[in-house]
C-alpha atoms as a PDB file:
ATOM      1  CA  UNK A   1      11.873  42.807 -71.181  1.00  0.00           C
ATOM      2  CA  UNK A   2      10.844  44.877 -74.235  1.00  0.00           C
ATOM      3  CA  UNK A   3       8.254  47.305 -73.838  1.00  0.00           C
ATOM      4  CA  UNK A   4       4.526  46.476 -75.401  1.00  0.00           C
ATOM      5  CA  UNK A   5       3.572  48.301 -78.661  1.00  0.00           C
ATOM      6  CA  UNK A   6       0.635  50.114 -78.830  1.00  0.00           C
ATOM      7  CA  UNK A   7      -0.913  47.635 -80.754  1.00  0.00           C
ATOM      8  CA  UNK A   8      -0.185  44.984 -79.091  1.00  0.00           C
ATOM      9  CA  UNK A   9      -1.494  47.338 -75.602  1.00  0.00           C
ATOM     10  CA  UNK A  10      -4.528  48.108 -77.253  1.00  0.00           C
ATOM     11  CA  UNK A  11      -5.235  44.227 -77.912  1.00  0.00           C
ATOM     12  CA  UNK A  12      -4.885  43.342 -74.681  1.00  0.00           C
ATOM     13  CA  UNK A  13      -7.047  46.337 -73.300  1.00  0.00           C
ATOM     14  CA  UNK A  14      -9.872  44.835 -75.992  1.00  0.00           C
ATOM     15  CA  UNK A  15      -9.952  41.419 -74.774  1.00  0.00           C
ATOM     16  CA  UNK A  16     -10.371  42.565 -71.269  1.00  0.00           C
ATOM     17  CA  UNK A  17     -13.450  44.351 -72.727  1.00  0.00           C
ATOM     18  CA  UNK A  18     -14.955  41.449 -74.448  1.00  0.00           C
ATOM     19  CA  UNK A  19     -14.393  39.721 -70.937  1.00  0.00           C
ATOM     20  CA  UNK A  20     -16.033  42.084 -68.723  1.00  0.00           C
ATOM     21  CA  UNK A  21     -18.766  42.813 -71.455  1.00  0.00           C
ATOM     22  CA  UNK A  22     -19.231  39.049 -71.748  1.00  0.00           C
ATOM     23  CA  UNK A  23     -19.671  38.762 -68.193  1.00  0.00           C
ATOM     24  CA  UNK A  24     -22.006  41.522 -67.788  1.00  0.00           C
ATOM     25  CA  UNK A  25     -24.008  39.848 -70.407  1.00  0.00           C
ATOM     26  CA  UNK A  26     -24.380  36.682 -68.435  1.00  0.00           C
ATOM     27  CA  UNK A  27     -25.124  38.853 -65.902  1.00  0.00           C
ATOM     28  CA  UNK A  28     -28.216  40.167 -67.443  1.00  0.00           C
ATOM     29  CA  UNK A  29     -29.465  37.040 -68.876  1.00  0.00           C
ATOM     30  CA  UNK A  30     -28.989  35.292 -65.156  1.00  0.00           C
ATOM     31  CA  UNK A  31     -30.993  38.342 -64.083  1.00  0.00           C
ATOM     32  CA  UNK A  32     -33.939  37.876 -66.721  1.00  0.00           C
ATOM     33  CA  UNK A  33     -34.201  34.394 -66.713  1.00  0.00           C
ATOM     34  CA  UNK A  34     -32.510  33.098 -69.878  1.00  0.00           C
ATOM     35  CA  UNK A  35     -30.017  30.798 -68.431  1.00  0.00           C
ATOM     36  CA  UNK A  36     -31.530  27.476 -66.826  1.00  0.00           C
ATOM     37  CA  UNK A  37     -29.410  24.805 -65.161  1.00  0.00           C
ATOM     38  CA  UNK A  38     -28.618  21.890 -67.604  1.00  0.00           C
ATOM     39  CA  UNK A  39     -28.325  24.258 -70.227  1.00  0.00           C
ATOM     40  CA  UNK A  40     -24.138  24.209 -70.323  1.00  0.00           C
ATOM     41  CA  UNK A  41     -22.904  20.502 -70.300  1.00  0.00           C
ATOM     42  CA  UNK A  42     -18.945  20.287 -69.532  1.00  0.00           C
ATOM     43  CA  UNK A  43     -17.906  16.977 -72.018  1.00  0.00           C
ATOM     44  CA  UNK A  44     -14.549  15.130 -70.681  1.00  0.00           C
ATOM     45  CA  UNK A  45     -12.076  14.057 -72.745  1.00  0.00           C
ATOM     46  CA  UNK A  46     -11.839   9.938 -73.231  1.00  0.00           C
ATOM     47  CA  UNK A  47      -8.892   8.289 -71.283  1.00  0.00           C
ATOM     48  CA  UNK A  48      -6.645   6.993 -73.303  1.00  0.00           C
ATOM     49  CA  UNK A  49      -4.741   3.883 -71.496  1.00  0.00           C
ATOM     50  CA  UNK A  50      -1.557   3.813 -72.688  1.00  0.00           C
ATOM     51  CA  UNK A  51      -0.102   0.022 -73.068  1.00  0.00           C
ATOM     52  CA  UNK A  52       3.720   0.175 -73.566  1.00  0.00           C
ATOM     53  CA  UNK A  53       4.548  -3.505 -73.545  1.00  0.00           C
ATOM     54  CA  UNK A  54       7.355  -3.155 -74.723  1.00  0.00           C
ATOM     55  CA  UNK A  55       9.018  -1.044 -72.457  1.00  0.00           C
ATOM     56  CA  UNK A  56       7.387  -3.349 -69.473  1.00  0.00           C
ATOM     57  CA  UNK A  57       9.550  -6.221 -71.028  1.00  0.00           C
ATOM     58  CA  UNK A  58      12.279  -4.169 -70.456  1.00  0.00           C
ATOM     59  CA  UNK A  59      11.880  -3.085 -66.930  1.00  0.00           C
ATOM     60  CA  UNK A  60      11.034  -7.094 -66.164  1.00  0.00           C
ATOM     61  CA  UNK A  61      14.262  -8.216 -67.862  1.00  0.00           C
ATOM     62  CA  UNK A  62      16.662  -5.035 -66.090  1.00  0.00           C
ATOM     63  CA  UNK A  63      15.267  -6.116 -62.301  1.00  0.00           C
ATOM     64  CA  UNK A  64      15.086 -10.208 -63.132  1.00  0.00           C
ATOM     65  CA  UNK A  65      17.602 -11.959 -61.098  1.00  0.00           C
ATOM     66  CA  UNK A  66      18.594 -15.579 -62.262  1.00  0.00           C
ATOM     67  CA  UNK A  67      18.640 -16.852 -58.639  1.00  0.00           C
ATOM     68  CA  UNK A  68      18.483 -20.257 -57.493  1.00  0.00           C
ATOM     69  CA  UNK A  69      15.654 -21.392 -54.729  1.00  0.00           C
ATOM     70  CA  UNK A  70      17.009 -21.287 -52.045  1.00  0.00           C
ATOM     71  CA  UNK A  71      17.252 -17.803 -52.230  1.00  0.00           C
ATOM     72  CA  UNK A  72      13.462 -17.318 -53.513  1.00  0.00           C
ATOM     73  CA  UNK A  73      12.123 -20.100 -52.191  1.00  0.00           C
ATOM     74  CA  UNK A  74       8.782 -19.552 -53.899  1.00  0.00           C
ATOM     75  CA  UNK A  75       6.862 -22.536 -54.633  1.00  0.00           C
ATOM     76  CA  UNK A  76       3.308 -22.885 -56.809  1.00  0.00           C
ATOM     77  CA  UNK A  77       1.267 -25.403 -56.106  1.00  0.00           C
ATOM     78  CA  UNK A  78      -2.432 -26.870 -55.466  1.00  0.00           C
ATOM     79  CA  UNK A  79      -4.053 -27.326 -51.911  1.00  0.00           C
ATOM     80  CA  UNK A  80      -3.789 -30.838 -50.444  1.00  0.00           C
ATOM     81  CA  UNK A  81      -6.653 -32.582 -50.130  1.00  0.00           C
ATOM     82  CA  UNK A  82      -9.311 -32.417 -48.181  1.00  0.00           C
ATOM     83  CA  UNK A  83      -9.244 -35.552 -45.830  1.00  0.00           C
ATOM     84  CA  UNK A  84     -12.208 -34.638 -43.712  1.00  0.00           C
ATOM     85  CA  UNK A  85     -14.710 -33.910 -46.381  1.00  0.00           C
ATOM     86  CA  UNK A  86     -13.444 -37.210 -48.131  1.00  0.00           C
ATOM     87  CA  UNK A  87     -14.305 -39.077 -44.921  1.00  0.00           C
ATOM     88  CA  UNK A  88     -17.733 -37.360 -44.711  1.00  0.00           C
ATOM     89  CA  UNK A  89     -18.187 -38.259 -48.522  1.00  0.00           C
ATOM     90  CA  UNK A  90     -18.106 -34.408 -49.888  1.00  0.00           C
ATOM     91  CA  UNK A  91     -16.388 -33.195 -52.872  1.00  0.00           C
ATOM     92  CA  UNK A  92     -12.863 -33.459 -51.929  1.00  0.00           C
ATOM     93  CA  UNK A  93     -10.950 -31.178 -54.655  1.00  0.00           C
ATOM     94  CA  UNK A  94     -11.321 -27.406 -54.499  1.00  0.00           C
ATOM     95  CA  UNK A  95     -10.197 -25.409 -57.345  1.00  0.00           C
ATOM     96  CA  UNK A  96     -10.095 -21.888 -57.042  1.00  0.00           C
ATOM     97  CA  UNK A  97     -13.290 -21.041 -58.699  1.00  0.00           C
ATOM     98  CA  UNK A  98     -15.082 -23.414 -56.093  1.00  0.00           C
ATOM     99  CA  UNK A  99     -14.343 -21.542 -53.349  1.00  0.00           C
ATOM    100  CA  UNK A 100     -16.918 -19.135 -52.055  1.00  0.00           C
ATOM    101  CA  UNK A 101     -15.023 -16.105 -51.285  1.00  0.00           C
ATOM    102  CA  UNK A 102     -17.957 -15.104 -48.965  1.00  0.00           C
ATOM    103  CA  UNK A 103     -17.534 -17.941 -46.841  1.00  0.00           C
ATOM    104  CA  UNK A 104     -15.081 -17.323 -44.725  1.00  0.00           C
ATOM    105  CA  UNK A 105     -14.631 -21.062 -43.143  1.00  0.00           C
ATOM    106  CA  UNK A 106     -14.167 -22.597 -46.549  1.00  0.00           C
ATOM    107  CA  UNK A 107     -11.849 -19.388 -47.440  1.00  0.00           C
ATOM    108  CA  UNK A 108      -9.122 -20.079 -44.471  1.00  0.00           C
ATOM    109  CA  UNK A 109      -9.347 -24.049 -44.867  1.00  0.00           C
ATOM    110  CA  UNK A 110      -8.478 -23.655 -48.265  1.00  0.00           C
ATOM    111  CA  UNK A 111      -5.406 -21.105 -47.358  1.00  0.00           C
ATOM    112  CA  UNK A 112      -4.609 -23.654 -44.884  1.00  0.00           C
ATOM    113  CA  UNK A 113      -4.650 -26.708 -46.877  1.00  0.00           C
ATOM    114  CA  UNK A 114      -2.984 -24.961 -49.343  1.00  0.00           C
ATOM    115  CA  UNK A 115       0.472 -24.296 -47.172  1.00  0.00           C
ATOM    116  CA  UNK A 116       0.074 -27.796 -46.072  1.00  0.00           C
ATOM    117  CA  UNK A 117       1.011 -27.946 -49.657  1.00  0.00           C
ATOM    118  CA  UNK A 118       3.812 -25.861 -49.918  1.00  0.00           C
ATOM    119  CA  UNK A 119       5.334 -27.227 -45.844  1.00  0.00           C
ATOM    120  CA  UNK A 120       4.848 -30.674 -47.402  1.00  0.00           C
ATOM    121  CA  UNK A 121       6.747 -29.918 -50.977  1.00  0.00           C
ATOM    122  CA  UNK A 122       9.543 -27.432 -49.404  1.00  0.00           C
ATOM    123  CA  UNK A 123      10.845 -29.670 -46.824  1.00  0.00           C
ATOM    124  CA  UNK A 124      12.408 -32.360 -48.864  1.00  0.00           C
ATOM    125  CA  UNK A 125      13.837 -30.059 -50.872  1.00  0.00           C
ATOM    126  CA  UNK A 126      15.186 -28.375 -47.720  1.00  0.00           C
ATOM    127  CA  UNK A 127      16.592 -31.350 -46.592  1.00  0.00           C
ATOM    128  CA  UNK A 128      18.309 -32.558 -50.044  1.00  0.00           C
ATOM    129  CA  UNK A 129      19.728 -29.428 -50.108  1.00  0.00           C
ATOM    130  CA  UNK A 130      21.383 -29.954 -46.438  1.00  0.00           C
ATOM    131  CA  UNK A 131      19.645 -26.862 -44.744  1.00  0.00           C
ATOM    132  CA  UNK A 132      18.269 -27.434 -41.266  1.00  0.00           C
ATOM    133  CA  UNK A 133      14.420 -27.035 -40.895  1.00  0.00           C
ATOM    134  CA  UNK A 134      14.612 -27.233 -36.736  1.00  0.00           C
ATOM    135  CA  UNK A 135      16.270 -24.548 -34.446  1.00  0.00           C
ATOM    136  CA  UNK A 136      18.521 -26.169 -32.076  1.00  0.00           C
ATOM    137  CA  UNK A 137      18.089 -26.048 -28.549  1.00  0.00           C
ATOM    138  CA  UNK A 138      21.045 -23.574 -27.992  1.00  0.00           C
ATOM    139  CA  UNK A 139      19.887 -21.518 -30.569  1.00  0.00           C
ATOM    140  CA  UNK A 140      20.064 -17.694 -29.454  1.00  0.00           C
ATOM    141  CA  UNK A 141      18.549 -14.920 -31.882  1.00  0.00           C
ATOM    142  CA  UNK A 142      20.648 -11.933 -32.424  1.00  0.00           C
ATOM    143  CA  UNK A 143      18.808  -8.438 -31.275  1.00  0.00           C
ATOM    144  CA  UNK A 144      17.664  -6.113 -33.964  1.00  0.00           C
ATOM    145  CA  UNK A 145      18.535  -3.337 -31.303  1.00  0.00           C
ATOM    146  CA  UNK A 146      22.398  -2.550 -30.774  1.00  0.00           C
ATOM    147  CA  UNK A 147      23.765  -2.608 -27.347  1.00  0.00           C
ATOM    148  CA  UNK A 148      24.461   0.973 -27.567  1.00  0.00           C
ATOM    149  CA  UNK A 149      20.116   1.505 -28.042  1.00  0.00           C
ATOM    150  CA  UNK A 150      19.233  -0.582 -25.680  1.00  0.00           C
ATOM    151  CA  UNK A 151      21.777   1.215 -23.203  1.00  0.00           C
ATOM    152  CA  UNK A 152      20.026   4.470 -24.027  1.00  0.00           C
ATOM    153  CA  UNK A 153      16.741   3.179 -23.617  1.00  0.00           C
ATOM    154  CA  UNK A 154      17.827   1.709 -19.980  1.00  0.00           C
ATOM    155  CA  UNK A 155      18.676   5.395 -18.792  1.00  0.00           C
ATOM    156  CA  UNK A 156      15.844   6.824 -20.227  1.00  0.00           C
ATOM    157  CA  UNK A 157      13.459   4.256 -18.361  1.00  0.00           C
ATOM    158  CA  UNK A 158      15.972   4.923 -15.284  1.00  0.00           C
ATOM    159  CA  UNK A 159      15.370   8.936 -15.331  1.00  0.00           C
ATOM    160  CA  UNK A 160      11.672   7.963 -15.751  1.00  0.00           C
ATOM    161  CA  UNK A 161      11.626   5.863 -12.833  1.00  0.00           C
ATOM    162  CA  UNK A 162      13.911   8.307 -10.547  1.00  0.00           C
ATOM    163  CA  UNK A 163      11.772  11.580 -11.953  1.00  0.00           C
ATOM    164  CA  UNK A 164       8.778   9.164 -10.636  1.00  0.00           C
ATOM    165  CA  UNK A 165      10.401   8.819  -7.381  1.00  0.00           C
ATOM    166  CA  UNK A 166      10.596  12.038  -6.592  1.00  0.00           C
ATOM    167  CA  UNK A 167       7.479  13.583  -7.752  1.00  0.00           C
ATOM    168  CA  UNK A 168       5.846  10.944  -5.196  1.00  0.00           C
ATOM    169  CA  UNK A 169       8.379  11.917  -2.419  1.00  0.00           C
ATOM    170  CA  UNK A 170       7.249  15.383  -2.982  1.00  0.00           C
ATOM    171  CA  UNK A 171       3.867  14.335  -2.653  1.00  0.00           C
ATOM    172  CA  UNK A 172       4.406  12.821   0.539  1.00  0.00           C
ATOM    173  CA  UNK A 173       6.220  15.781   2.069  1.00  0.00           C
ATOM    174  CA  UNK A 174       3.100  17.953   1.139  1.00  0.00           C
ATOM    175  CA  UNK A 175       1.036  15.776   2.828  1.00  0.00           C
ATOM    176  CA  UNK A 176       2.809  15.794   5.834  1.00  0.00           C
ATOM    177  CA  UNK A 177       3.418  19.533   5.944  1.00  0.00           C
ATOM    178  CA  UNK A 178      -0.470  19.729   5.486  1.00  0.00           C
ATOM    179  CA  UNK A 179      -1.393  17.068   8.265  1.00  0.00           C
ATOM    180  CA  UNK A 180       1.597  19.298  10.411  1.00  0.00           C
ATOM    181  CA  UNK A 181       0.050  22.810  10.266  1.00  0.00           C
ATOM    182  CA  UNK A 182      -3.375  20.992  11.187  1.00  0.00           C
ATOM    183  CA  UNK A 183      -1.671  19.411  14.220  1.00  0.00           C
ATOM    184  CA  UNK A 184      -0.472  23.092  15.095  1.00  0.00           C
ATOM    185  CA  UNK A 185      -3.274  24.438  14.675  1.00  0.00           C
ATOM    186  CA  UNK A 186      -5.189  22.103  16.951  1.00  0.00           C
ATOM    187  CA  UNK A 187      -2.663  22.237  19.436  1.00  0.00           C
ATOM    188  CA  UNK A 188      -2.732  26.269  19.024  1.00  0.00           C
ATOM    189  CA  UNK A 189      -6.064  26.111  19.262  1.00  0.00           C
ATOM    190  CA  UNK A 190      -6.277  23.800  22.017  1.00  0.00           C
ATOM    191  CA  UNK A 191      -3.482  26.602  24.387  1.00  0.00           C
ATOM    192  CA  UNK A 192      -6.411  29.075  23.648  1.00  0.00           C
ATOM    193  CA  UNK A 193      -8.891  27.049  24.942  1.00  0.00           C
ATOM    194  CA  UNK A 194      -7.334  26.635  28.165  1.00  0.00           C
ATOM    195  CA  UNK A 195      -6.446  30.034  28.544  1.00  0.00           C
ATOM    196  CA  UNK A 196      -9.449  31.508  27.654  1.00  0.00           C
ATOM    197  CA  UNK A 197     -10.776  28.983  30.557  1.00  0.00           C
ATOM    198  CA  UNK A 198      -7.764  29.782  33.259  1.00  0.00           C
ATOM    199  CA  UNK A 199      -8.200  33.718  32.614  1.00  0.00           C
ATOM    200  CA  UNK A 200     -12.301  33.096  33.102  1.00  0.00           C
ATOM    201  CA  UNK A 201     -11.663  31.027  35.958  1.00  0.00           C
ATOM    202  CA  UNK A 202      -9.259  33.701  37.385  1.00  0.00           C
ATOM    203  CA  UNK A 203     -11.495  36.297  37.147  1.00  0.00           C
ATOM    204  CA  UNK A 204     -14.568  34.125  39.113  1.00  0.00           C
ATOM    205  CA  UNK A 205     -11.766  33.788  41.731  1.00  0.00           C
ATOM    206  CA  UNK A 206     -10.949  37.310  42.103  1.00  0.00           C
ATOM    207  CA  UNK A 207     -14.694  38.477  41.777  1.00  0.00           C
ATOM    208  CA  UNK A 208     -15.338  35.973  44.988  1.00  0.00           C
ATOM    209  CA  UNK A 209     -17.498  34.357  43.015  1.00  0.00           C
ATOM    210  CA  UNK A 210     -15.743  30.588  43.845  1.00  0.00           C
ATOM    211  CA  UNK A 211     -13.538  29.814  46.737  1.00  0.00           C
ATOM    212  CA  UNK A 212     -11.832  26.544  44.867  1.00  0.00           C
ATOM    213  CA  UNK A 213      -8.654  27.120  43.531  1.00  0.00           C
ATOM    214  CA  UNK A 214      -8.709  23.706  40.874  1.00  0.00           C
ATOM    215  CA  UNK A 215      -7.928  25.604  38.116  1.00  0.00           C
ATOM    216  CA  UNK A 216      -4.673  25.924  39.610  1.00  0.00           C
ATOM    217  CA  UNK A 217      -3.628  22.378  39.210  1.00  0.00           C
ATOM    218  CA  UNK A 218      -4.233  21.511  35.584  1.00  0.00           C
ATOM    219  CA  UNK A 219      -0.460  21.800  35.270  1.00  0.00           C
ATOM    220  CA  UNK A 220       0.373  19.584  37.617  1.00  0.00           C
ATOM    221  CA  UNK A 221      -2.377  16.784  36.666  1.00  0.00           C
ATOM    222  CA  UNK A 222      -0.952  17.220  32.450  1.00  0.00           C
ATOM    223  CA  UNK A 223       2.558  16.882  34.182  1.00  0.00           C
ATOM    224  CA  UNK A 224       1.759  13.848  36.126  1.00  0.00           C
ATOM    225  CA  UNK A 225      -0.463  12.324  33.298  1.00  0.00           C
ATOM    226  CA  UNK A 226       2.602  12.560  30.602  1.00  0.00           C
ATOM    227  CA  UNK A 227       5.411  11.229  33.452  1.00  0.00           C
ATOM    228  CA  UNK A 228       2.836   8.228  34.083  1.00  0.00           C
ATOM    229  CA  UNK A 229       2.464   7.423  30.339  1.00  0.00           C
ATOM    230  CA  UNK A 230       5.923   7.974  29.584  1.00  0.00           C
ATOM    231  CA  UNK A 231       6.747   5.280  32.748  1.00  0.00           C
ATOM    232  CA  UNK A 232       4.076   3.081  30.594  1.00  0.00           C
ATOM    233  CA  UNK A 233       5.606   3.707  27.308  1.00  0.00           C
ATOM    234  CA  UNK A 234       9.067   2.852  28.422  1.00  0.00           C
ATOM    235  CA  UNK A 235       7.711   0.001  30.384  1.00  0.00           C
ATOM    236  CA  UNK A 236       6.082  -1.392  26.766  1.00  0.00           C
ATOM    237  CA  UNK A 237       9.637  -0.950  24.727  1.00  0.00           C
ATOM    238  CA  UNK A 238      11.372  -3.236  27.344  1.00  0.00           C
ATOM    239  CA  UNK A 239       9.049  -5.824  26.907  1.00  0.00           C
ATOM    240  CA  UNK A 240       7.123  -8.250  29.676  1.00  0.00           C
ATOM    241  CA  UNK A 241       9.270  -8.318  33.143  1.00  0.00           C
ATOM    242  CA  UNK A 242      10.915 -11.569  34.184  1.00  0.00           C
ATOM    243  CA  UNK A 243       8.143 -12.489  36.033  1.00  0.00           C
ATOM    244  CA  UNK A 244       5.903 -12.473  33.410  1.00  0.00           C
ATOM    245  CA  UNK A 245       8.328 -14.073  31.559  1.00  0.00           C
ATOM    246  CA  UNK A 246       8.387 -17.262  34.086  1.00  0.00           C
ATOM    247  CA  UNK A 247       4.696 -17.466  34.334  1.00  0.00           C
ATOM    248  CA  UNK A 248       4.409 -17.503  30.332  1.00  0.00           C
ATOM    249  CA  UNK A 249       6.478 -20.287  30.877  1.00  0.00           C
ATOM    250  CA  UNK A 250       5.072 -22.281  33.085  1.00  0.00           C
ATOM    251  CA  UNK A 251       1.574 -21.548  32.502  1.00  0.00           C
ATOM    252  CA  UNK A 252       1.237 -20.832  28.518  1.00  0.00           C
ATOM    253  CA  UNK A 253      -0.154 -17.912  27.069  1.00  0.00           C
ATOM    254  CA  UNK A 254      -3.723 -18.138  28.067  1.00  0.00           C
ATOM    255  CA  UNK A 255      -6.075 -19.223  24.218  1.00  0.00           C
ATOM    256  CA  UNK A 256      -8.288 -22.640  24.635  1.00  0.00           C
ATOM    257  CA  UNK A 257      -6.203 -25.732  26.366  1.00  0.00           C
ATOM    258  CA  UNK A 258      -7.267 -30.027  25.492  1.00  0.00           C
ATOM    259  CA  UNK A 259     -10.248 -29.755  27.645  1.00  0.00           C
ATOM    260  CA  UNK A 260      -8.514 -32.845  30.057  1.00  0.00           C
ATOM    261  CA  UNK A 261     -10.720 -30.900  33.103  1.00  0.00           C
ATOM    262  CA  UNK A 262     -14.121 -30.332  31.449  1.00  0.00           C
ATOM    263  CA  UNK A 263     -16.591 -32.631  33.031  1.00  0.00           C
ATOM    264  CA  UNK A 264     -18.375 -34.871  30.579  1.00  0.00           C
ATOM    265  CA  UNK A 265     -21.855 -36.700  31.170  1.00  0.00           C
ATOM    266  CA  UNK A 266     -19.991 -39.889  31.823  1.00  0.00           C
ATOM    267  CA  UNK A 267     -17.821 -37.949  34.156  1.00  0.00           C
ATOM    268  CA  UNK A 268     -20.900 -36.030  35.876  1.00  0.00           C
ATOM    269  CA  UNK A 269     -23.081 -39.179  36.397  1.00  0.00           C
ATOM    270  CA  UNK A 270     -19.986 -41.247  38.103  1.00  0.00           C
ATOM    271  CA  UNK A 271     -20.280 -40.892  42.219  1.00  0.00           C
ATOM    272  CA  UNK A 272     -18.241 -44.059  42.775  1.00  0.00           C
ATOM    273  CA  UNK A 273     -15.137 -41.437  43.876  1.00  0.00           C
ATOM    274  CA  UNK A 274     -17.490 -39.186  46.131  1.00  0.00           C
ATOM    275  CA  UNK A 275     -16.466 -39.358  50.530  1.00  0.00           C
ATOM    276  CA  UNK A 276     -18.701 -37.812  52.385  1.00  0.00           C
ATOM    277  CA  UNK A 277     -16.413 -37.540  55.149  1.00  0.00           C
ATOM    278  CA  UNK A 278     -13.976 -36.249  52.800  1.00  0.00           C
ATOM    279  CA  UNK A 279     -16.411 -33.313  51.497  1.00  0.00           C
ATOM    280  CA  UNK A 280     -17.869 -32.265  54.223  1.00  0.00           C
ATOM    281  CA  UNK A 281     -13.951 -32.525  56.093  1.00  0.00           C
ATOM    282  CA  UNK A 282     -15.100 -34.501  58.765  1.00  0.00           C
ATOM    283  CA  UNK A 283     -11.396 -36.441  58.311  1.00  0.00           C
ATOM    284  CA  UNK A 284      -9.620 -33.353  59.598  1.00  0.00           C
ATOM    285  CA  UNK A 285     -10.905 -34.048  63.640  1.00  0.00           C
ATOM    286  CA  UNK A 286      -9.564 -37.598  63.809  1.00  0.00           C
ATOM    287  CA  UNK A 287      -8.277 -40.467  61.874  1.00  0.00           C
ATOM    288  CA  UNK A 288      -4.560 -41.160  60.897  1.00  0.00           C
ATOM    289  CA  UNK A 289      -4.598 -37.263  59.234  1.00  0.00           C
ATOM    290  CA  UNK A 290      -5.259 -35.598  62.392  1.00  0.00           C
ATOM    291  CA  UNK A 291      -2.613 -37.539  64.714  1.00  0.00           C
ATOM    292  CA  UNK A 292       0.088 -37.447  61.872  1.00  0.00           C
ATOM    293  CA  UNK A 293      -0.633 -33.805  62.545  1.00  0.00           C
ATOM    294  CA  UNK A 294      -0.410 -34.209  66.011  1.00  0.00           C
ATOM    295  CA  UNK A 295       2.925 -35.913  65.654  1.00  0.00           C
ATOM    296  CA  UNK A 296       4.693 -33.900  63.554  1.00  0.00           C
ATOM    297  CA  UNK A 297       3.929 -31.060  65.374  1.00  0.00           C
ATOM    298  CA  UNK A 298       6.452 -28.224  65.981  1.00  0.00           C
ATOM    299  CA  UNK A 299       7.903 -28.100  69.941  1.00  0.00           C
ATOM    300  CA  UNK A 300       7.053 -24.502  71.571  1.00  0.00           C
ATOM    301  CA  UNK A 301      10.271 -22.158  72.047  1.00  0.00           C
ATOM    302  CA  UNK A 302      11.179 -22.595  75.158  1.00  0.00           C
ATOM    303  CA  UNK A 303      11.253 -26.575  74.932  1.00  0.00           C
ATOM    304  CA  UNK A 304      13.928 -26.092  72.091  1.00  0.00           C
ATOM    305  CA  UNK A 305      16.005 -24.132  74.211  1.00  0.00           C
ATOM    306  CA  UNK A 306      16.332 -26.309  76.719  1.00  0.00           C
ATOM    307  CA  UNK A 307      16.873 -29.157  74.140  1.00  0.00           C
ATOM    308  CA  UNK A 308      19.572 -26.684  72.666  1.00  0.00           C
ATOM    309  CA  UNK A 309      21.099 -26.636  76.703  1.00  0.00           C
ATOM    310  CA  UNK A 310      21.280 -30.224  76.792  1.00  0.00           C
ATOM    311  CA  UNK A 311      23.458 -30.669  73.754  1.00  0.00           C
END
């Protein structure tokens, strides 16, 4: 870098003068009243649209492909026409000036009618050409993932699901540890109870203000209470004894049966069955029951013995 001149320093210091005195300047007239809004206009410069068809050519003719159509494919043609407003006896042709672009009904039939078109132009070609237009029914589509992706994706969504796991395991302990420590504490709490009672109930004894001595067999009641429900809860893992088992059974399970014994009004008006002798056992004092009885009636002991001496 050269140095600056001191003409060329002296320049610069003088513009930088002009500057600050031109601000101060606009300073004081802001300050008296001289400059009004509207008073400095900025003016843009015109566009100037540049239209280089030429070189557009150019670009058209370096990226145009002379491809046949079966790789483009692209077809141009008019909407089919319009069968339902024919039947109703509308205008059936729709150019694309005559659709309202506001209307959206008209707007998607005409889109619609319009690949109609193209499905209805394409698949002869298609099938002059020899390509198939259906997927066969053992047709599988290749994955746009790789094996390798989806692999990764698996363990990540494993980790997840194990990292899941675990937090709610970890849950769980807390919760028990919590619901512990309150059992303890009732249970501590509890002990203090009943000592705080035993020591009161100690004292009353030794003061001679009570002659009963009950407090002294709360052990043994807890012990026999827990022996007796342990008997109980080893009696319910066994399951029902064997003769409960033989009664089930034989007799059911208890629950609502037919209903063969209800009486019935037919049943409860019908007296053609009813003895009186028989109800009110009158039959038992004579009659063929009462010397059958008779009968068959067992010898006293000392006429078997001497039946037992004759043989």
């Amino acid at each position: 870098m050269e140095p600056l001149n001191e003409e060329s320093q002296l320049d610069l210091e003088s513009e930088e003068d002009d500057v600050e005195l031109s601000d101060n300047e606009l300073q004081a007239a802001f300050a008296k009243g001289l400059l009004k809004p509207g008073m400095n206009v900025v003016l843009d410069k015109p566009k100037t649209f540049v239209n280089n068809r030429v070189g557009l050519k150019q670009c058209l003719t370096e990226f145009r492909k002379d491809l046949p159509w079966v790789e483009r494919l692209d077809l141009t043609n008019r909407p089919v026409e319009d069968v339902l407003s024919k039947a109703e006896g509308k205008a059936s042709d729709v150019t694309n000036r005559d659709v309202n672009a506001d209307d959206d009904f008209q707007r998607e039939m005409f889109f619609y009618r319009q690949a109609q078109a193209a499905v209805l132009e394409a698949l002869p070609l298609l099938n002059h050409l020899d390509i198939p237009t259906k997927r066969p029914e053992d047709y599988f589509a290749e994955m746009t993932k790789s094996d390798q992706h989806m692999q990764k994706i698996r363990k990540k969504l494993i980790a997840k699901q194990a990292i899941l796991e675990r937090s709610e395991k970890a849950k769980k302990l807390r919760e028990q540890r919590k619901f512990g420590k309150k059992v303890q504490m009732e249970v501590i709490q509890k002990r203090q109870k009943e000592k705080k009672a035993m020591m009161s109930a100690v004292k009353k004894y030794q003061k001679g203000m009570t002659d009963k001595l009950d407090f002294l067999e709360g052990d043994k009641k807890t012990a026999a209470s827990s022996s007796q429900a342990s008997k109980k809860s080893a009696a319910n893992k066994k399951g029902p004894s064997a003769k409960r088992k033989y009664k089930n059974q034989k007799f059911g399970f208890g629950g609502k049966k037919s209903g063969r014994k209800w009486n019935t009004k037919e049943s409860y008006d019908d007296v053609s069955s009813f003895r009186s002798k028989v109800a009110h056992g009158k039959a038992a004092k004579g009659g063929k029951k009462g010397k059958g009885r008779k009968q068959n009636k067992r010898p006293g002991k000392s006429v078997r013995n001497k039946m037992r001496a004759r043989s």
